[in-house]
N, C-alpha and C. Protein backbone atom coordinates (compact mmCIF):
# COMPACT_ATOMS: atom_id res chain seq x y z
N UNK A 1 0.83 -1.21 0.00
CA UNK A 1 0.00 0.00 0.00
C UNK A 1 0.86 1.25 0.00
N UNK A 2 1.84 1.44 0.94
CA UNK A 2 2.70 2.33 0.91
C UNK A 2 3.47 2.63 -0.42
N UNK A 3 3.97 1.63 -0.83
CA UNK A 3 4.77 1.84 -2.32
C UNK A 3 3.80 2.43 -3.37
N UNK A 4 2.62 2.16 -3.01
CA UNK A 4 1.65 2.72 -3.94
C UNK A 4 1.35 4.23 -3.85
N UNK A 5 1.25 4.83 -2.69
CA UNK A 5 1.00 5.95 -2.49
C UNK A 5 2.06 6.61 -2.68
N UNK A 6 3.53 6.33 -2.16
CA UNK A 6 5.02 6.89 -2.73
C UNK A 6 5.46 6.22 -3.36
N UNK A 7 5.49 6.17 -4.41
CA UNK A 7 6.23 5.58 -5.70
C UNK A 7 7.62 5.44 -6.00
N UNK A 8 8.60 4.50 -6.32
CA UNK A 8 9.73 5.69 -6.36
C UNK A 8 9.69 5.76 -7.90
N UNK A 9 10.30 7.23 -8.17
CA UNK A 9 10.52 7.92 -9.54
C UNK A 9 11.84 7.95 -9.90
N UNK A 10 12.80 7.66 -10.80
CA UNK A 10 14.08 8.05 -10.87
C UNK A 10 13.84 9.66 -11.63
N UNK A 11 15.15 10.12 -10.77
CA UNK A 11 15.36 11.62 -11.14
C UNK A 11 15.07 12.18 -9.94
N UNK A 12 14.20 11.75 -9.03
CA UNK A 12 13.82 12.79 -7.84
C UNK A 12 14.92 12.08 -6.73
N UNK A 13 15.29 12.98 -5.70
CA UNK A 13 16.38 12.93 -4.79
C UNK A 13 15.39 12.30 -3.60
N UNK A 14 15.91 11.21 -2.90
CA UNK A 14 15.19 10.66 -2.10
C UNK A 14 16.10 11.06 -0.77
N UNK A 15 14.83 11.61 0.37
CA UNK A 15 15.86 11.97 1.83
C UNK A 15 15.99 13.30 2.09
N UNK A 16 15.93 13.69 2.95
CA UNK A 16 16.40 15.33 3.12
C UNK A 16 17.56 15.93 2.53
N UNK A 17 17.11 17.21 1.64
CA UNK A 17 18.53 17.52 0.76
C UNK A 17 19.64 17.70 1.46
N UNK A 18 20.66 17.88 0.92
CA UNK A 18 22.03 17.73 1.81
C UNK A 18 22.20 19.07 2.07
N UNK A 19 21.85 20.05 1.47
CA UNK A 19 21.72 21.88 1.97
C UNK A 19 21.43 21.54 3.10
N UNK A 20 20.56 21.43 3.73
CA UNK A 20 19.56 21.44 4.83
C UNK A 20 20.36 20.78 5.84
N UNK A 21 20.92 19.36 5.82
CA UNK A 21 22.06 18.75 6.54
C UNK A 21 23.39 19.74 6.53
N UNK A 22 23.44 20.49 5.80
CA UNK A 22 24.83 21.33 5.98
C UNK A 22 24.67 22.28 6.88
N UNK A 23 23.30 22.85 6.83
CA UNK A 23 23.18 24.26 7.49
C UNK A 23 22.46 23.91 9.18
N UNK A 24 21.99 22.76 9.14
CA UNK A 24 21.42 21.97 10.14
C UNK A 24 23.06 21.85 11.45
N UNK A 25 23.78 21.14 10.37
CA UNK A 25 25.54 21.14 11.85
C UNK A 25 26.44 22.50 11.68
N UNK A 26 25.67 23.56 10.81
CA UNK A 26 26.54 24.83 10.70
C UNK A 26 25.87 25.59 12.06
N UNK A 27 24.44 25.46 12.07
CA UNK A 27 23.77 25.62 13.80
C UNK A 27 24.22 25.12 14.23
N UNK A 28 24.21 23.83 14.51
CA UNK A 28 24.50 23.36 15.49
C UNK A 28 26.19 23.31 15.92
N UNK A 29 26.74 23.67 15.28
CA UNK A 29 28.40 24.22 15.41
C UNK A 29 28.14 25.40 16.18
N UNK A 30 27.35 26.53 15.97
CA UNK A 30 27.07 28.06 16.31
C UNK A 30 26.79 28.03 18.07
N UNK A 31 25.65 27.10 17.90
CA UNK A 31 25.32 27.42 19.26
C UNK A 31 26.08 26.61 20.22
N UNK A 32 26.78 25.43 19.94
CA UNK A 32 27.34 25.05 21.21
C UNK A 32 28.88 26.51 20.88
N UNK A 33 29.05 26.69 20.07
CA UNK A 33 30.17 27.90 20.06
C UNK A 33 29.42 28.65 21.42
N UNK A 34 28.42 29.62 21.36
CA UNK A 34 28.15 30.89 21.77
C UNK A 34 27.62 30.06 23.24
N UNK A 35 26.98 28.87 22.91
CA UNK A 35 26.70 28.30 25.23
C UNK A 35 27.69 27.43 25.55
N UNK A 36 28.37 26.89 25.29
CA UNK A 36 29.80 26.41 26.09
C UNK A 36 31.27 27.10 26.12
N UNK A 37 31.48 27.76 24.94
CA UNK A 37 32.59 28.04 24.68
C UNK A 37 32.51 29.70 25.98
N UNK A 38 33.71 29.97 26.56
CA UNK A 38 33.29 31.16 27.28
C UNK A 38 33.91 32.60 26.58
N UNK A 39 32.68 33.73 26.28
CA UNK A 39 33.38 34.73 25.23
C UNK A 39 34.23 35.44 25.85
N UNK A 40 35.00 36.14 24.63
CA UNK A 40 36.80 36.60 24.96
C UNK A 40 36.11 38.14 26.00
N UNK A 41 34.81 38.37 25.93
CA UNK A 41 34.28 39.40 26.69
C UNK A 41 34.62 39.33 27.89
N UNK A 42 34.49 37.99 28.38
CA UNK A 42 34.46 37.81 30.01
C UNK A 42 35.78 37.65 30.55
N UNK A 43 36.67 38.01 29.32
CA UNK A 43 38.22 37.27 30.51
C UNK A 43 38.45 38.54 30.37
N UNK A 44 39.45 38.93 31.33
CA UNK A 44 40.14 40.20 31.66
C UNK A 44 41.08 40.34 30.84
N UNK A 45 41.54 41.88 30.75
CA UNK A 45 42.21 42.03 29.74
C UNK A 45 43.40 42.36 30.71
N UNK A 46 44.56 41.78 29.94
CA UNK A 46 45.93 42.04 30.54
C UNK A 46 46.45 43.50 30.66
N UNK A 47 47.36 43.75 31.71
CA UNK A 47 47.88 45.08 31.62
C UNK A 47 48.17 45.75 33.28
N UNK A 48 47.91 47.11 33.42
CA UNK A 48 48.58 47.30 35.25
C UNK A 48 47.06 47.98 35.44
N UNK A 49 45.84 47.66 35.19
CA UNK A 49 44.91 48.12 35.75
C UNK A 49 44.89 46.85 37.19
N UNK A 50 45.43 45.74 37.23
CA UNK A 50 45.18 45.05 38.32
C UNK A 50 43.64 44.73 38.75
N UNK A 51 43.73 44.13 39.70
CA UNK A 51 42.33 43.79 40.32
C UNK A 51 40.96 44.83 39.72
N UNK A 52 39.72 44.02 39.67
CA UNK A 52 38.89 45.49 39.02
C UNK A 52 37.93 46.08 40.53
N UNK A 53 38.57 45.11 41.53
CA UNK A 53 37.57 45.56 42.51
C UNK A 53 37.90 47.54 43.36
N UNK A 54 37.00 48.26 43.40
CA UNK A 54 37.30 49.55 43.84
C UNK A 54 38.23 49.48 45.60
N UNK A 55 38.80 50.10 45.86
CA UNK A 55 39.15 50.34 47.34
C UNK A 55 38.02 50.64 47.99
N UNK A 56 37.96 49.88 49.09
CA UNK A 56 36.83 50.18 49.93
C UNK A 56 37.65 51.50 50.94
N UNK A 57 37.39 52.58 51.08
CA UNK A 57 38.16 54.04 51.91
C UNK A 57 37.11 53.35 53.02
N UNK A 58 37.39 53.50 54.50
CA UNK A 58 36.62 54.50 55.43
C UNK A 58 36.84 56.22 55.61
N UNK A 59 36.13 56.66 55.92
CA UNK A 59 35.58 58.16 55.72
C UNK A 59 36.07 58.35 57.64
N UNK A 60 35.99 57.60 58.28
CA UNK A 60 36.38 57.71 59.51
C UNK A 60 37.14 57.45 60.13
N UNK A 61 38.82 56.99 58.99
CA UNK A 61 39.90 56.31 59.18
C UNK A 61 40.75 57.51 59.21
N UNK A 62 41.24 57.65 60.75
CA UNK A 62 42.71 58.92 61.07
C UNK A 62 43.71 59.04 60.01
N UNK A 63 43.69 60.32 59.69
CA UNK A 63 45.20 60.55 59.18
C UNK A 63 46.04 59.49 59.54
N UNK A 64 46.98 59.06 58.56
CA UNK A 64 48.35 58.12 59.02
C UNK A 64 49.67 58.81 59.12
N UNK A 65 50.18 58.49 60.28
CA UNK A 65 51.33 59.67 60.17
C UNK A 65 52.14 58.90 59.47
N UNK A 66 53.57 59.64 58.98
CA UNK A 66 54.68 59.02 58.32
C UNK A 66 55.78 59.57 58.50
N UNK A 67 56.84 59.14 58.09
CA UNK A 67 58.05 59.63 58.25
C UNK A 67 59.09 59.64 56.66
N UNK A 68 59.50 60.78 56.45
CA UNK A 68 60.55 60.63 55.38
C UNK A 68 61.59 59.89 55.96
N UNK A 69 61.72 58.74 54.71
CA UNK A 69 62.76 57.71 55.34
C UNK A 69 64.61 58.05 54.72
N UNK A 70 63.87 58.09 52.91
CA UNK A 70 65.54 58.39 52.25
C UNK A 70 64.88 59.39 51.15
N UNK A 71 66.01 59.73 50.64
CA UNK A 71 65.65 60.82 49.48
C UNK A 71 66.80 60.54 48.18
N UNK A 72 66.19 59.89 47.31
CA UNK A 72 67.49 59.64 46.27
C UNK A 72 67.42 60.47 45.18
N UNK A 73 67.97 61.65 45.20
CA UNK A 73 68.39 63.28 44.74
C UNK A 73 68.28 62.62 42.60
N UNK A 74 68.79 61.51 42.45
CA UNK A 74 69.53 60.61 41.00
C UNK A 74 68.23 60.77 40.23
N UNK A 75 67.26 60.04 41.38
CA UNK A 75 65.54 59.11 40.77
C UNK A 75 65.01 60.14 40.92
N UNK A 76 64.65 61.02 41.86
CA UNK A 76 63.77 62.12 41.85
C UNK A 76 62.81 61.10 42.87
N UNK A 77 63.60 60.46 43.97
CA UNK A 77 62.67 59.47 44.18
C UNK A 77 62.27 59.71 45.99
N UNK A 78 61.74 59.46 46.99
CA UNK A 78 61.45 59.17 48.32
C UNK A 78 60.78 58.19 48.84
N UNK A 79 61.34 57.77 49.76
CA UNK A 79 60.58 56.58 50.64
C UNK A 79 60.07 57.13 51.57
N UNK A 80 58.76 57.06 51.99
CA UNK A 80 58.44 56.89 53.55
C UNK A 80 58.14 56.27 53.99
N UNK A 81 57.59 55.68 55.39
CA UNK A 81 57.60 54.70 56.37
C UNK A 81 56.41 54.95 57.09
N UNK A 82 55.17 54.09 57.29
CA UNK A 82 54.06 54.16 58.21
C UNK A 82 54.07 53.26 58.97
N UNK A 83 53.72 53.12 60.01
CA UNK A 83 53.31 51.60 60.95
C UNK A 83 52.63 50.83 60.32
N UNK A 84 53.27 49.35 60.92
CA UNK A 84 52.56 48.36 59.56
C UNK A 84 51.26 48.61 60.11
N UNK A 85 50.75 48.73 61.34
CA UNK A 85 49.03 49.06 61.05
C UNK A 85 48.12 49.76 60.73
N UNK A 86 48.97 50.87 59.50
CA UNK A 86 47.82 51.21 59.11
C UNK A 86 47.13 50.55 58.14
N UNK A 87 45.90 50.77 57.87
CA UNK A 87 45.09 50.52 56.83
C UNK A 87 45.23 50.89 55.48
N UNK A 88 44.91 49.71 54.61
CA UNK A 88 44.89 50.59 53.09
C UNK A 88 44.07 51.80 52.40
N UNK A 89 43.39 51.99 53.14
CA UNK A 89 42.49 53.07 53.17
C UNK A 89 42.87 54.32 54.11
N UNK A 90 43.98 54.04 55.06
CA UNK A 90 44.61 55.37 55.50
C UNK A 90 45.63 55.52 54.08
N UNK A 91 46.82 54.71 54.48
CA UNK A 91 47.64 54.77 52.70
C UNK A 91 46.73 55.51 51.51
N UNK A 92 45.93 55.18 51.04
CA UNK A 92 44.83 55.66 50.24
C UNK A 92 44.99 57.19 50.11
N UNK A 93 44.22 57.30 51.53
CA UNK A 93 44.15 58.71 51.88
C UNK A 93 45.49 59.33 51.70
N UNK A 94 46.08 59.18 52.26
CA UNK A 94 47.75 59.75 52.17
C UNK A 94 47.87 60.21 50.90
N UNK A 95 47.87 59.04 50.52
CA UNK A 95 48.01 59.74 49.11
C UNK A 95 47.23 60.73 48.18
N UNK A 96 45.92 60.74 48.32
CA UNK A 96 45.58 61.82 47.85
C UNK A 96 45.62 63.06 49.15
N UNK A 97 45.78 62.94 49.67
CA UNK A 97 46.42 63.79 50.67
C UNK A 97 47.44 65.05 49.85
N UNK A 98 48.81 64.07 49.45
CA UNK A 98 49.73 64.38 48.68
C UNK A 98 49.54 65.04 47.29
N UNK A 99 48.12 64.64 46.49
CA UNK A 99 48.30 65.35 45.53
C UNK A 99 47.05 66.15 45.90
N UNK A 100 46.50 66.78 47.14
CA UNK A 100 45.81 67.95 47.13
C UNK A 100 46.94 68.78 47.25
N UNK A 101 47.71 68.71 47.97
CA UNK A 101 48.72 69.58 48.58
C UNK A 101 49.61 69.88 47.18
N UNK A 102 49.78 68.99 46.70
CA UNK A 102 50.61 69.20 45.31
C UNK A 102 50.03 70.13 44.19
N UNK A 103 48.52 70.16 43.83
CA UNK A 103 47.77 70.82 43.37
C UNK A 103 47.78 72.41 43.98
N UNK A 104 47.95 71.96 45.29
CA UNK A 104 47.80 73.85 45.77
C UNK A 104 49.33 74.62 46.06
N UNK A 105 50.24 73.68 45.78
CA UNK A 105 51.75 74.19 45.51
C UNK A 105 52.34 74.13 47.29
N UNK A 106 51.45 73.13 48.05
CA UNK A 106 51.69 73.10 49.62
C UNK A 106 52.86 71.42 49.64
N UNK A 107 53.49 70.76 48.52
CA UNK A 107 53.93 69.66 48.83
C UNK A 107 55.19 69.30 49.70
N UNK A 108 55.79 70.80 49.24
CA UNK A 108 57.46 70.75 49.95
C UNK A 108 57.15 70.86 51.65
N UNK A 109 55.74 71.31 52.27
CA UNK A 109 55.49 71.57 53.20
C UNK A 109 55.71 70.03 54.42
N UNK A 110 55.09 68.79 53.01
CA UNK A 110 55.07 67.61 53.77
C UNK A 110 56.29 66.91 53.41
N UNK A 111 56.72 67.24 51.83
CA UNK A 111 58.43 66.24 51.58
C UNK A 111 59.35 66.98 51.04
N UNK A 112 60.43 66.46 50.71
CA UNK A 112 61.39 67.13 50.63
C UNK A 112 60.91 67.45 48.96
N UNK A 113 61.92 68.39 48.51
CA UNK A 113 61.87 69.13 46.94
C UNK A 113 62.59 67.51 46.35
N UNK A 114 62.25 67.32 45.48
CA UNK A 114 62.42 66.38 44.00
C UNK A 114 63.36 67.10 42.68
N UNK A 115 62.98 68.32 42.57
CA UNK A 115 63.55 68.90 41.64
C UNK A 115 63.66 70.07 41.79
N UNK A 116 64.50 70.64 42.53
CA UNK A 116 64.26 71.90 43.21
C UNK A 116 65.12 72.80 42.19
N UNK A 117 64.19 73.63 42.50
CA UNK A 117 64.02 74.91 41.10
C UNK A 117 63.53 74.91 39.64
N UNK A 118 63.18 73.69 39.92
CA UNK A 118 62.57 73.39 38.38
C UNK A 118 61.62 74.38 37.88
N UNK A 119 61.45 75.06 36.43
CA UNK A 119 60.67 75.61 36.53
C UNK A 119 58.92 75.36 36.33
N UNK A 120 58.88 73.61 36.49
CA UNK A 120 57.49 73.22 36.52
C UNK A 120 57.38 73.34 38.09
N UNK A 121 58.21 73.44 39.15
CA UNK A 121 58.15 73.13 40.62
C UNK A 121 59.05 72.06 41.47
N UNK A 122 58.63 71.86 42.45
CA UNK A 122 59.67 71.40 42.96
C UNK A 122 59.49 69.80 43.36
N UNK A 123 58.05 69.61 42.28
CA UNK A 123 57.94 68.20 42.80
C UNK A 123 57.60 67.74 40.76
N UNK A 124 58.28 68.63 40.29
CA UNK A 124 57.89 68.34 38.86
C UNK A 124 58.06 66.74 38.44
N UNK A 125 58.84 66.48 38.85
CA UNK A 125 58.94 64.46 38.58
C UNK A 125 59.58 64.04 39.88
N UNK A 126 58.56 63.44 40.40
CA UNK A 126 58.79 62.50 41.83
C UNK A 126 58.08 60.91 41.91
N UNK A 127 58.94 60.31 42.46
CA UNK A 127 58.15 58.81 42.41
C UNK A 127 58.19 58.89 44.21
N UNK A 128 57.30 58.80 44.66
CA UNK A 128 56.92 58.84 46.42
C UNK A 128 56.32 57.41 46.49
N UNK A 129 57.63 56.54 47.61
CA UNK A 129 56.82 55.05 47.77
C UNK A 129 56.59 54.68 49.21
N UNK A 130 55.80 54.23 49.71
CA UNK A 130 55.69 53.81 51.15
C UNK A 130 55.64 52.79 51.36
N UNK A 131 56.42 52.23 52.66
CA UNK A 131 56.68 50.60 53.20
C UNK A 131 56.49 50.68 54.56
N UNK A 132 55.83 50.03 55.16
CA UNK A 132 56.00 49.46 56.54
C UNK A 132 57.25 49.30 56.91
N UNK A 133 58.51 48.26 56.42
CA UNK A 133 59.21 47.91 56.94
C UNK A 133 60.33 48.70 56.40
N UNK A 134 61.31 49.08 57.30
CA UNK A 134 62.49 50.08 57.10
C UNK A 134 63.43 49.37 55.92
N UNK A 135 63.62 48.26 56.17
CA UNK A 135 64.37 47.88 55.24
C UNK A 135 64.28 48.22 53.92
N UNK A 136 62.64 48.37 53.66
CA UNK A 136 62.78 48.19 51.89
C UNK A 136 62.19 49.49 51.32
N UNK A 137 62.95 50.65 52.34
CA UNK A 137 63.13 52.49 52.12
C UNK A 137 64.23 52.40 52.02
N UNK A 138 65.54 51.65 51.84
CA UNK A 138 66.81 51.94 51.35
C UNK A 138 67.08 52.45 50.04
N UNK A 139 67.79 53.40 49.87
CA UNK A 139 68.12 53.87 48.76
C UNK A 139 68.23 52.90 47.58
N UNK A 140 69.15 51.96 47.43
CA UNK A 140 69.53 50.85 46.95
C UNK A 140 68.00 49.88 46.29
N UNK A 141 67.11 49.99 47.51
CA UNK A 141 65.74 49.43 46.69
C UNK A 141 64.79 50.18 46.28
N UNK A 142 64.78 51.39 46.36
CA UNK A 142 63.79 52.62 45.75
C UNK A 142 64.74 52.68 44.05
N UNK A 143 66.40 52.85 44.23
CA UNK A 143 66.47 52.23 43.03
C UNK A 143 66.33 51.06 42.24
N UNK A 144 65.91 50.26 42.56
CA UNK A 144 65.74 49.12 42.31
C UNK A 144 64.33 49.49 41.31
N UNK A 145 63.17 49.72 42.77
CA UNK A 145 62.20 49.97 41.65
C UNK A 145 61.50 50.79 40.98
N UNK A 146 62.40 52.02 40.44
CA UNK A 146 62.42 53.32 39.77
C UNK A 146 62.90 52.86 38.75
N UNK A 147 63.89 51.66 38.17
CA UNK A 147 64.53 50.96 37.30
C UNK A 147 63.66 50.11 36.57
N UNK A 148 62.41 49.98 37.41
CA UNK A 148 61.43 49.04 36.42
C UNK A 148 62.13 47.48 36.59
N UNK A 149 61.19 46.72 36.25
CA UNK A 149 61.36 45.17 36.46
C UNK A 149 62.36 44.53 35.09
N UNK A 150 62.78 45.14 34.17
CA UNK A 150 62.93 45.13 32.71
C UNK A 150 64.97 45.71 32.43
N UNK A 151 64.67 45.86 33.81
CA UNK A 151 66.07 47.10 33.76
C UNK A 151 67.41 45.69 33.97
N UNK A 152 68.53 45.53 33.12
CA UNK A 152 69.37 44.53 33.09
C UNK A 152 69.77 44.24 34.06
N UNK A 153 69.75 42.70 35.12
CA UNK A 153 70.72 42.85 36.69
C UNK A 153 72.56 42.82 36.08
N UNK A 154 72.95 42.38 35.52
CA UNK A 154 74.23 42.69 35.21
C UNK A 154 74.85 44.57 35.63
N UNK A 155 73.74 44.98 35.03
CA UNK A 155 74.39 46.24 34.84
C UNK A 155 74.07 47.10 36.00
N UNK A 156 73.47 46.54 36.80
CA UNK A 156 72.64 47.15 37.87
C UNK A 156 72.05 45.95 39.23
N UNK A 157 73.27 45.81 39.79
CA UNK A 157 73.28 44.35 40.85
C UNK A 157 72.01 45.17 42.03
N UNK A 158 71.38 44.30 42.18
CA UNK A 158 70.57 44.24 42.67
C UNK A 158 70.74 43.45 44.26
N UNK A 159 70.62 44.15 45.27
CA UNK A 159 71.01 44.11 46.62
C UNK A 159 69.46 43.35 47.07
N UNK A 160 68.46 43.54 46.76
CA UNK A 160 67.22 43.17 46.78
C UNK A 160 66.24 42.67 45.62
N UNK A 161 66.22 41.82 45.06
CA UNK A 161 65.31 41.42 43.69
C UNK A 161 64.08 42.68 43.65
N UNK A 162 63.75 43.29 42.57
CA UNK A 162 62.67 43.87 42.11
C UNK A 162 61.40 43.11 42.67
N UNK A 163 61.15 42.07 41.87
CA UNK A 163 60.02 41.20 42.28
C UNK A 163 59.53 41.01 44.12
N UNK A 164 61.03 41.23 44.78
CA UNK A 164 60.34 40.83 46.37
C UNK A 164 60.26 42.23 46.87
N UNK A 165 61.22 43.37 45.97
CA UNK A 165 60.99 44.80 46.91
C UNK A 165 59.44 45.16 46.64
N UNK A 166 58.49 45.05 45.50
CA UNK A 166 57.72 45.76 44.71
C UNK A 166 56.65 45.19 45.75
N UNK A 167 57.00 43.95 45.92
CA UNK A 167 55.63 43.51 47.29
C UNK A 167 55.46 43.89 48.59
N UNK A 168 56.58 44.84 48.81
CA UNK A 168 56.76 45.39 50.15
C UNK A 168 55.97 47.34 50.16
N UNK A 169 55.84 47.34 49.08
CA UNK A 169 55.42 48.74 48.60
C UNK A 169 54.25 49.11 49.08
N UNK A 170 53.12 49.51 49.83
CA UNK A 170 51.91 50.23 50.73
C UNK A 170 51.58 50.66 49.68
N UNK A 171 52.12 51.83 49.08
CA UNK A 171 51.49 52.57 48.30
C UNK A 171 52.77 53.55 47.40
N UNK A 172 52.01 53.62 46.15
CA UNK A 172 52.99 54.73 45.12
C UNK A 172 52.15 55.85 44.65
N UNK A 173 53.04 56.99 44.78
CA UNK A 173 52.40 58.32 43.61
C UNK A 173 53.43 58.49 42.64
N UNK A 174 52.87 58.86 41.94
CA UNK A 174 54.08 59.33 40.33
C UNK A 174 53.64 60.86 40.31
N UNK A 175 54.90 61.29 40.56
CA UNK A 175 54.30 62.83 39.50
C UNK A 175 55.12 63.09 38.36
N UNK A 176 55.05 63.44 37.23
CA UNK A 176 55.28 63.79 36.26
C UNK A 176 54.74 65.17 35.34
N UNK A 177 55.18 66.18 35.48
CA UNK A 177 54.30 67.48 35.16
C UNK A 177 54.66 67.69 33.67
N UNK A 178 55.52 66.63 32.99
CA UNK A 178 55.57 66.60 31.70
C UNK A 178 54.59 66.16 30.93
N UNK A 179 54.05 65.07 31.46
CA UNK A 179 52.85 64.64 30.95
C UNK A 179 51.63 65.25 31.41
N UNK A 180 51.08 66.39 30.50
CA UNK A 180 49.92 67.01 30.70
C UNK A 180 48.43 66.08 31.05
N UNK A 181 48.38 65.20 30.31
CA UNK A 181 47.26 64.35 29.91
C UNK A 181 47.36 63.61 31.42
N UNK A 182 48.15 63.16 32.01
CA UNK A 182 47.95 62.42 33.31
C UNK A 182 49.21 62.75 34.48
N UNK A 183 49.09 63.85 34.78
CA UNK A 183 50.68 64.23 35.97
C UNK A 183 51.00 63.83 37.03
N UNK A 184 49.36 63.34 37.54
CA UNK A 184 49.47 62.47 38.67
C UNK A 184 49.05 61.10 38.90
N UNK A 185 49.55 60.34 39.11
CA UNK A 185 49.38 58.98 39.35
C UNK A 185 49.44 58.19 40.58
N UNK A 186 48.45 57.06 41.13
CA UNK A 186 49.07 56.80 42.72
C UNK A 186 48.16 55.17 42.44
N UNK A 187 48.59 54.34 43.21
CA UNK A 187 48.01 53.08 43.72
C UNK A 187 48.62 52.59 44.82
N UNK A 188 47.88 51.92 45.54
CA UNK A 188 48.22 50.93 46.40
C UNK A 188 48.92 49.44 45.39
N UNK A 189 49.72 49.03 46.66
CA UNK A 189 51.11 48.49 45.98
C UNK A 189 51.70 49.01 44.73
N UNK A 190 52.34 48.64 43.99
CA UNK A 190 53.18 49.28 42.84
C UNK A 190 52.83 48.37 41.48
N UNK A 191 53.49 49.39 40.72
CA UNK A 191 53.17 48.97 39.39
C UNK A 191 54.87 49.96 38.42
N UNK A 192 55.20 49.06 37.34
CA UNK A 192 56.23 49.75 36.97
C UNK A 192 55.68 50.11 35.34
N UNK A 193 56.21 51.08 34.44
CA UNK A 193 55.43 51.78 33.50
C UNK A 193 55.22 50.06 32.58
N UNK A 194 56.23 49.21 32.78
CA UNK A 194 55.67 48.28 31.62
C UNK A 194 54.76 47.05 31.90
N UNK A 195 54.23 47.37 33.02
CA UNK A 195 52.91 46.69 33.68
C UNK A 195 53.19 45.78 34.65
N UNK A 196 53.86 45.37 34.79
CA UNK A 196 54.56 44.55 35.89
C UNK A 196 54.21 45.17 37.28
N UNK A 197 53.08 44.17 38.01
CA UNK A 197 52.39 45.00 39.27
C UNK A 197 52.30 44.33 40.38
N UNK A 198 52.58 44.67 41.78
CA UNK A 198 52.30 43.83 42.79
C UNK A 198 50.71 43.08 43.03
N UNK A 199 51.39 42.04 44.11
CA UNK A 199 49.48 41.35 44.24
C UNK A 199 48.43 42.26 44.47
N UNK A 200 48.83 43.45 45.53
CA UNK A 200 47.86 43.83 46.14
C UNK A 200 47.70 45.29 45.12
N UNK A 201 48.03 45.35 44.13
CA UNK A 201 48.11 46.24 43.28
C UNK A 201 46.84 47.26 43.23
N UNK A 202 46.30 48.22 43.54
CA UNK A 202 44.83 48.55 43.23
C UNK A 202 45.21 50.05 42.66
N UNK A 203 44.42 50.80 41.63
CA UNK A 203 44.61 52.18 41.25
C UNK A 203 44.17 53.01 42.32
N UNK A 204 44.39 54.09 42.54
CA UNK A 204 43.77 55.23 43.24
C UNK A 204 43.42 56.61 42.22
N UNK A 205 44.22 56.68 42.07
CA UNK A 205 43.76 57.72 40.31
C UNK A 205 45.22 57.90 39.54
C-alpha cells in the first residue's frame, strides 16, 4: 500500500537535501560555540589596571602619620615609612592627601623638593613610595624599583630582587608634570610603567 502511495521515480532525490544537513551542523556548530565556549568578553584584559575591585576608603579612618625615610636626589625618588598598622584606606588617603597639597603648591610643606628649582616646581617628577618595613626604604631598593622590572641585573646588581621589593610597597604616587594628559598617578602596591604589578596592586587615580 505504501509503495503505492510513494512511488519511487528516478530523477527525484530521495531523503532530506544535503543543503539542509549542511546548514542543520553549521547551527549546530554556532550554538554550542556561543553556550559552552566562554566569550573573549568575560576574561580580563591584561595590563597594570590590576584587580577590578574599587578600594573600599573609610571616611572615619585617622590621618596616618609618616616619616621621610631616604631621598634619592639621581631618581627624583622618596621613601616613607608608616606603621605596619595602618590601613589601606589610611595609605589611600595619604596619598591623595599628597596630591591635594601638590595641586595647591603646599607639597614641599610635607616632603622634601624632588627637583628643586625646576621651573614646573619642585615636585615636577617625583616617584613617592611607602613601606611598613624600614628595610625596603633603602636607597639601593627605591632604586631598584624606579629601574622598572625590565632594567638589566648585570648592569645594575641588585642588593634586593625587584620582584620581592615591589611587594613590600603600601602605596605609590608618580608625578610627572611633563605629561599634561595624566601628571598624577598613585596606587596601592606598585606597578612599573611596563605593567609589571604587585598582588595587592589597586589604582587610586
Amino acid at each position: 500500500m505504501s509503495d503505492e502511495s510513494h512511488p519511487y521515480e528516478e530523477g527525484k532525490r530521495a531523503g532530506v537535501h544535503p543543503l539542509l544537513v549542511i546548514f542543520g551542523i553549521l547551527f549546530g556548530l554556532w550554538l554550542f560555540v556561543a553556550l559552552i565556549v566562554p566569550s573573549s568578553k568575560n576574561k580580563q584584559a591584561a595590563g597594570t589596571e590590576g584587580p577590578a575591585g574599587p578600594v573600599i576608603e573609610d571616611p572615619e579612618a585617622a590621618p596616618v602619620l609618616f616619616k621621610v625615610h631616604t631621598t634619592v636626589p639621581d631618581m627624583n625618588a622618596i621613601s616613607l615609612t608608616v606603621q605596619p598598622e595602618a590601613t589601606d584606606s589610611q595609605v589611600a588617603g595619604l596619598l591623595k592627601r599628597f596630591k591635594k597639597d601638590r595641586l595647591a603648591g603646599t607639597l614641599t610643606e610635607l616632603l622634601p623638593a624632588t627637583t628643586a628649582g625646576h621651573t614646573l616646581g619642585d615636585h615636577a617628577i617625583a616617584d613617592i613610595y611607602i613601606v611598613s618595613d624600614a628595610q625596603y626604604a633603602q636607597a639601593n631598593v627605591i632604586r631598584t624599583l624606579t629601574r622598572g622590572a625590565h632594567a638589566p641585573g648585570g648592569l645594575y646588581p641588585q642588593a634586593v630582587p625587584f620582584e620581592v621589593a615591589m611587594e613590600q610597597i603600601r602605596g605609590h604616587y608618580r608625578i610627572d608634570l611633563n605629561n599634561t594628559s595624566n601628571p598624577d598617578s598613585a596606587s596601592l602596591g606598585f606597578a612599573d610603567e611596563s605593567g609589571v604589578h604587585s598582588k595587592q596592586y589597586r589604582k587610586i587615580f
